[in-house]
Every structure is written in C-alpha cells, then in structure tokens.
N, C-alpha and C. Protein backbone atom coordinates (compact mmCIF):
# COMPACT_ATOMS: atom_id res chain seq x y z
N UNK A 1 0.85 -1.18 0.00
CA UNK A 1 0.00 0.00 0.00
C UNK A 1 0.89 1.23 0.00
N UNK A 2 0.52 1.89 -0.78
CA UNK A 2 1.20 3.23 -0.93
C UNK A 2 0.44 4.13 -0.56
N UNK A 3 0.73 5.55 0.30
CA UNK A 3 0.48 6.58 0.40
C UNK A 3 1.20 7.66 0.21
N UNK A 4 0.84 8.89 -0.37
CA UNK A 4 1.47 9.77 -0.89
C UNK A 4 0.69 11.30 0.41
N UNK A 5 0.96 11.91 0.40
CA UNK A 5 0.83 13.13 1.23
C UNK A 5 1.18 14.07 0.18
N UNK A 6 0.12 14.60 -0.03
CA UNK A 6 0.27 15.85 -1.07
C UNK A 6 0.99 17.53 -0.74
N UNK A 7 0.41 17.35 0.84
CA UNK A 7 1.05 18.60 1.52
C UNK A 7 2.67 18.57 1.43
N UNK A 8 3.73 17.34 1.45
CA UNK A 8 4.90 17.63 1.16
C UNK A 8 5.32 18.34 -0.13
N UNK A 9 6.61 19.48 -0.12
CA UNK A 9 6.62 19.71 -1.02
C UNK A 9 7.67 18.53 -1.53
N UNK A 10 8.36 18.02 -0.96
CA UNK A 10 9.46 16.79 -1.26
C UNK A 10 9.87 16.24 -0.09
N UNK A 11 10.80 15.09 -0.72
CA UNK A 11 11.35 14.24 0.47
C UNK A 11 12.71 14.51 0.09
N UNK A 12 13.51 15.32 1.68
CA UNK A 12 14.83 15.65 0.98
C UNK A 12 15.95 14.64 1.90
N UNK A 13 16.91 14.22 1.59
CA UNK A 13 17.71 13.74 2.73
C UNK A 13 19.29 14.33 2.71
N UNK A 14 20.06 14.43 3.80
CA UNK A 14 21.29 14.76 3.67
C UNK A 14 22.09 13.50 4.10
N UNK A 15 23.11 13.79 2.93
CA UNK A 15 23.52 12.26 3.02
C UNK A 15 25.08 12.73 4.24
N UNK A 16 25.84 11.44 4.78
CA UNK A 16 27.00 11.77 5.47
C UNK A 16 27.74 11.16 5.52
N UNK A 17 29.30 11.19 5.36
CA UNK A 17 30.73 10.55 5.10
C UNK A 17 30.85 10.87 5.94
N UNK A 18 32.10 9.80 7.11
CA UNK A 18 32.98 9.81 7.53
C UNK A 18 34.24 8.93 7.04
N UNK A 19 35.10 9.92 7.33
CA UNK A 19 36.89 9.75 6.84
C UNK A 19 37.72 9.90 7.96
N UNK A 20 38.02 8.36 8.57
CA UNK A 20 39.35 8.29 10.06
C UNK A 20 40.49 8.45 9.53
N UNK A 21 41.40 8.34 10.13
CA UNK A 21 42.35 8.63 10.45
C UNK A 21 42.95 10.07 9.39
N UNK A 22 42.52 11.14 9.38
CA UNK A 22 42.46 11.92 8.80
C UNK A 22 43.53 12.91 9.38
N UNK A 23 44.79 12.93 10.65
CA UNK A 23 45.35 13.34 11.19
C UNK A 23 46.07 14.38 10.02
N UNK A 24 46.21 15.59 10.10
CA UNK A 24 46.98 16.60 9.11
C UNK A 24 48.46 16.26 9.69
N UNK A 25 49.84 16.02 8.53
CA UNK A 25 50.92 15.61 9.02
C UNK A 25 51.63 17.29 9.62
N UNK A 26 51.27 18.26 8.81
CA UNK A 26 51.92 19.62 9.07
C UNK A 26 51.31 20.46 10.17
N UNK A 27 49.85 20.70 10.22
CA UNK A 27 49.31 21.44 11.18
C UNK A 27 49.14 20.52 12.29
N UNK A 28 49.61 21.05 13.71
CA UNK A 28 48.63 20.02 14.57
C UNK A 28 47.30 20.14 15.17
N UNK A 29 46.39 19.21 15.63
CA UNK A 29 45.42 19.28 15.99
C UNK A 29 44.42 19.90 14.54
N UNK A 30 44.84 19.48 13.40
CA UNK A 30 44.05 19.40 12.25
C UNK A 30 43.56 18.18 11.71
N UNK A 31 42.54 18.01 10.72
CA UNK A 31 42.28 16.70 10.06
C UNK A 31 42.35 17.47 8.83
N UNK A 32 43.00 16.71 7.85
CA UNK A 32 42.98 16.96 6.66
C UNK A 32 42.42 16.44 5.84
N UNK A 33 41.25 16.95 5.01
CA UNK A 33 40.72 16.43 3.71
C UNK A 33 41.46 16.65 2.54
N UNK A 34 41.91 15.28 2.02
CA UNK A 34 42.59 15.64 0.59
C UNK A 34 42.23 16.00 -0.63
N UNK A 35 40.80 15.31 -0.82
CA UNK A 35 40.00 15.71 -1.74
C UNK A 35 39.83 17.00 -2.44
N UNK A 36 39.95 18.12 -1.14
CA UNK A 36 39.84 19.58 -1.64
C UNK A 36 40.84 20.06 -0.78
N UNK A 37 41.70 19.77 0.10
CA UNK A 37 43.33 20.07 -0.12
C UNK A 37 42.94 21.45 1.29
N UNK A 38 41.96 20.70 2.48
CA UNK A 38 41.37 21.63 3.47
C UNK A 38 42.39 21.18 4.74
N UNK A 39 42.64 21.92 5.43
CA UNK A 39 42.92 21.67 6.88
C UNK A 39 42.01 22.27 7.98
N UNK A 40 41.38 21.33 8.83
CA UNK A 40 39.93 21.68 9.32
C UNK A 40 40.90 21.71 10.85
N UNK A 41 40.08 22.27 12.00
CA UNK A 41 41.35 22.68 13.22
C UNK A 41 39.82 21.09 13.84
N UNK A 42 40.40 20.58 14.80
CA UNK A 42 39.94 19.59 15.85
C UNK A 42 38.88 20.39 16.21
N UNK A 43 37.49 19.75 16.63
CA UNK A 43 36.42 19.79 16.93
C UNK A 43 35.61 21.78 16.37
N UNK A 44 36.35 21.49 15.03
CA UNK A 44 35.40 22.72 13.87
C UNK A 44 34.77 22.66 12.85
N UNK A 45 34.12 23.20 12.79
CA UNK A 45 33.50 22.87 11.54
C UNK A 45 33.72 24.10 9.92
N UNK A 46 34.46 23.77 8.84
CA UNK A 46 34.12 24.54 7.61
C UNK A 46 33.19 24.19 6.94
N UNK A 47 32.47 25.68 6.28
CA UNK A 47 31.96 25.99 4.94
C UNK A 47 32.21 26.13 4.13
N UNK A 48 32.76 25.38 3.12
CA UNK A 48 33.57 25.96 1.75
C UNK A 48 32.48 26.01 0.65
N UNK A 49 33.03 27.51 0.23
CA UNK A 49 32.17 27.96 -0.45
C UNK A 49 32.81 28.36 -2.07
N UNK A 50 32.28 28.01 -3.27
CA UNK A 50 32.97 28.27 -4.87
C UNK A 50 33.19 27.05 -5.42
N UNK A 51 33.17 26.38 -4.59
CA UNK A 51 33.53 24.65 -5.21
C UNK A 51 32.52 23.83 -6.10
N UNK A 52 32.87 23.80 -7.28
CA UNK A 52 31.89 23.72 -8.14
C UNK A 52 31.66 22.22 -7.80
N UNK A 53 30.15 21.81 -7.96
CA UNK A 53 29.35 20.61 -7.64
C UNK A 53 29.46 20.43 -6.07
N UNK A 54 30.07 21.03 -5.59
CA UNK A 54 30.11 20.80 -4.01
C UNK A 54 29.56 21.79 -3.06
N UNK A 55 28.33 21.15 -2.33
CA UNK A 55 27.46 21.86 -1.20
C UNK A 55 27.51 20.54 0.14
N UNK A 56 28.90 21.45 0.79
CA UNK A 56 28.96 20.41 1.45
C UNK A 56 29.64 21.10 3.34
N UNK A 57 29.58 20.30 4.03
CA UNK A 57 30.02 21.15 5.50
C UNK A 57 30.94 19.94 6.14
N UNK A 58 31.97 20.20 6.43
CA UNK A 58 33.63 19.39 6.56
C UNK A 58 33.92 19.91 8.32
N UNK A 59 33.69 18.64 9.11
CA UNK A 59 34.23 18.93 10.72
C UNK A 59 34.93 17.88 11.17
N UNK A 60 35.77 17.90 11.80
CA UNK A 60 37.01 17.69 12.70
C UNK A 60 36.26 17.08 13.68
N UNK A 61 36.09 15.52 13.86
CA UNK A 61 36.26 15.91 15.14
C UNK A 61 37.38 15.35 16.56
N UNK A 62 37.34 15.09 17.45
CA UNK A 62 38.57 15.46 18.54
C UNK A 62 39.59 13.81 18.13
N UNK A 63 39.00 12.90 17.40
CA UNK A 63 39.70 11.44 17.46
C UNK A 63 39.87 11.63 15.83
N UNK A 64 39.96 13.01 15.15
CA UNK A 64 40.32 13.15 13.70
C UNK A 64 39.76 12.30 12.50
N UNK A 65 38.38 12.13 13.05
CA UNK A 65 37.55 11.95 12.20
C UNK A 65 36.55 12.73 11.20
N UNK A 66 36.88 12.76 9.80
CA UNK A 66 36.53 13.72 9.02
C UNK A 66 34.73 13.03 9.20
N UNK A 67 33.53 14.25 9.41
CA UNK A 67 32.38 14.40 9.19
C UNK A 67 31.91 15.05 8.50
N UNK A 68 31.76 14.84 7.10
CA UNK A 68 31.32 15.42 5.59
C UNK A 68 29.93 15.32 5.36
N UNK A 69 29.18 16.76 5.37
CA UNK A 69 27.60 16.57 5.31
C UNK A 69 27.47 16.86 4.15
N UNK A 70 26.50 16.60 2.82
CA UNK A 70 25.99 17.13 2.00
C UNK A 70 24.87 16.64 1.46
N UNK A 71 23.70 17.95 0.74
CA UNK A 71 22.82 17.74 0.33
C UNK A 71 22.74 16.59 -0.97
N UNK A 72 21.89 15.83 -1.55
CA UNK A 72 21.96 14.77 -2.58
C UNK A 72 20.88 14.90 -3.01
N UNK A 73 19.94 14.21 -2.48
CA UNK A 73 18.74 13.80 -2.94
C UNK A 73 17.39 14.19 -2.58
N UNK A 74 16.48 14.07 -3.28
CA UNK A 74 14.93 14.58 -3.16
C UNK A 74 14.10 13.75 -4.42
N UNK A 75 12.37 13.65 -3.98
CA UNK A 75 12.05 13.97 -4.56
C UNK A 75 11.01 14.53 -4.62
N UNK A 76 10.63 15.39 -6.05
CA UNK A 76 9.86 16.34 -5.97
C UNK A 76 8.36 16.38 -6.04
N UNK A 77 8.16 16.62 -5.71
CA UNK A 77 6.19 16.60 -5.92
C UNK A 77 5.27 17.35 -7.09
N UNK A 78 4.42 16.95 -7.64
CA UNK A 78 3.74 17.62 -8.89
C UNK A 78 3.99 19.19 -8.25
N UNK A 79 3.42 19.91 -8.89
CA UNK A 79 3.65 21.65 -8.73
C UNK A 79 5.03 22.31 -7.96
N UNK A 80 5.98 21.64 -7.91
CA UNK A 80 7.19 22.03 -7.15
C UNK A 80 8.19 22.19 -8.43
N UNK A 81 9.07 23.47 -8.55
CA UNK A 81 10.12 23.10 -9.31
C UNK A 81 11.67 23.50 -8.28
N UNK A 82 12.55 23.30 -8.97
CA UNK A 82 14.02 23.26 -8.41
C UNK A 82 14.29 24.05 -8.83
N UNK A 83 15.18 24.96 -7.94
CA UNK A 83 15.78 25.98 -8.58
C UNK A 83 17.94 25.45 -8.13
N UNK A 84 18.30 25.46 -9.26
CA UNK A 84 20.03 25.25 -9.22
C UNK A 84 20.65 25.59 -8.21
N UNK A 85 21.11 24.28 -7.74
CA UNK A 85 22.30 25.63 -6.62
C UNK A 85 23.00 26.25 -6.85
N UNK A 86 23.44 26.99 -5.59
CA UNK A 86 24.20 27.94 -5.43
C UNK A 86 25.24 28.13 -4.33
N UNK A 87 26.58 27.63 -5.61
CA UNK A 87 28.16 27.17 -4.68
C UNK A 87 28.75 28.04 -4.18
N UNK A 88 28.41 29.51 -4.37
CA UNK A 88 28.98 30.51 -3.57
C UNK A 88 28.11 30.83 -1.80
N UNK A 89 27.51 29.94 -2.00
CA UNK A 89 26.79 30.45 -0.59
C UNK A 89 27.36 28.94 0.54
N UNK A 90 27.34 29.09 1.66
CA UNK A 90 27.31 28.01 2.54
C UNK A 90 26.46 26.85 2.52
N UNK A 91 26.85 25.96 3.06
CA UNK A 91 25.97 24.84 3.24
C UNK A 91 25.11 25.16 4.31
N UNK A 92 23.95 25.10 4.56
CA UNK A 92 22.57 24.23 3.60
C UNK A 92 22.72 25.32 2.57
N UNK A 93 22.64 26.52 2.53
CA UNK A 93 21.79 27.01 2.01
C UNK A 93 22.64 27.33 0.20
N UNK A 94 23.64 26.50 0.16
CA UNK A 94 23.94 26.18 -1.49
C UNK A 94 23.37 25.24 -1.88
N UNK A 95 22.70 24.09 -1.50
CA UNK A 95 21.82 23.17 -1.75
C UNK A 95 20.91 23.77 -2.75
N UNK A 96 20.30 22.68 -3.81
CA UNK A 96 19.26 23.35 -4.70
C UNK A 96 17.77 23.80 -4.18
N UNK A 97 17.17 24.21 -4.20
CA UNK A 97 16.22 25.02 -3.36
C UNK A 97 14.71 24.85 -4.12
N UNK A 98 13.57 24.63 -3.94
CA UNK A 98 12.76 24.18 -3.80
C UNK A 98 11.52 25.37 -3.64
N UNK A 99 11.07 25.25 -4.66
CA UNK A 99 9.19 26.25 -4.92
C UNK A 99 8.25 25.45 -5.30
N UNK A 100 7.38 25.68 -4.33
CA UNK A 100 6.26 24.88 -4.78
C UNK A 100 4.95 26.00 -4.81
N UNK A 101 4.28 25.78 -6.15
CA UNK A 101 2.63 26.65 -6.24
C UNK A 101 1.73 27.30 -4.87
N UNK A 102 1.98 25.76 -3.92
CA UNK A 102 0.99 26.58 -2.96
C UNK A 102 1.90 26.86 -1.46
C-alpha cells in the first residue's frame, strides 16, 4: 500500500561521510581532507564555499575523524520546481532550493 501526502513539497535527505584517520601531518590538531586540499582545526567545523558541484560542511572531530555533510537527494512533488544551486553560498543554504505553487 502506498500513500502519498500531497502537503509535502518533497522528500529531501542529507547524506554523510565519515573519513578516520584523517590526522593533518603539518598542522597540529588538524584533520585533513585531501579531496579539496582543506585543513579543518579539531572539533570545527568549515563551509567551503565556490567549489563547483560541491554543497557540502567538513568537521574535525577530537579522534580526527573527518564528518562530511551534504545535500543529494529529493524527490519532488507535482507543482514544485528546483531551482540550481548555489556554490557561492554556505551549506545548507547552497543546496538546490525548492518552490512549490501553494
């Protein structure tokens, strides 16, 4: 049996990576993501913002475990459209963004 709820405008989820032993060899008390070449300080969190295809939020935490949040998936409901993200702004709010009619 399926039910649908019309009042949603979507079903969104944020998906999440973790990356151990992430210890930075040069800074201390950093974790380093190599991927985008970040040094995050122990129990902080960055926003990197300009990174094309990437809406995402990168934290440290104290046993140098990288915690990588980012938006992915949805889906949308009749009368809703998407509007593109936007990589110059922070995470959430570079995530693609969501109008619906009513």
């Amino acid at each position: 049996v399926f039910i649908i709820c019309a009042t949603l405008p979507l079903t969104w989820t944020f998906s999440t990576q973790y990356y151990g032993n992430t210890k930075h060899t040069a800074l201390p008390n950093h974790c380093y993501y190599e991927e985008l070449k970040l040094a995050v300080p122990v129990n902080d969190t960055l926003y990197p913002t300009d990174i094309e295809f990437q809406c995402i939020t990168v934290s440290c935490r104290h046993d140098y475990v990288l915690v990588i949040k980012h938006c992915d998936r949805y889906l949308l409901r009749h009368g809703c459209i998407e509007q593109p993200p936007d990589y110059s702004r922070p995470y959430p709010d570079c995530c693609t963004q969501i109008k619906c009619a009513d």
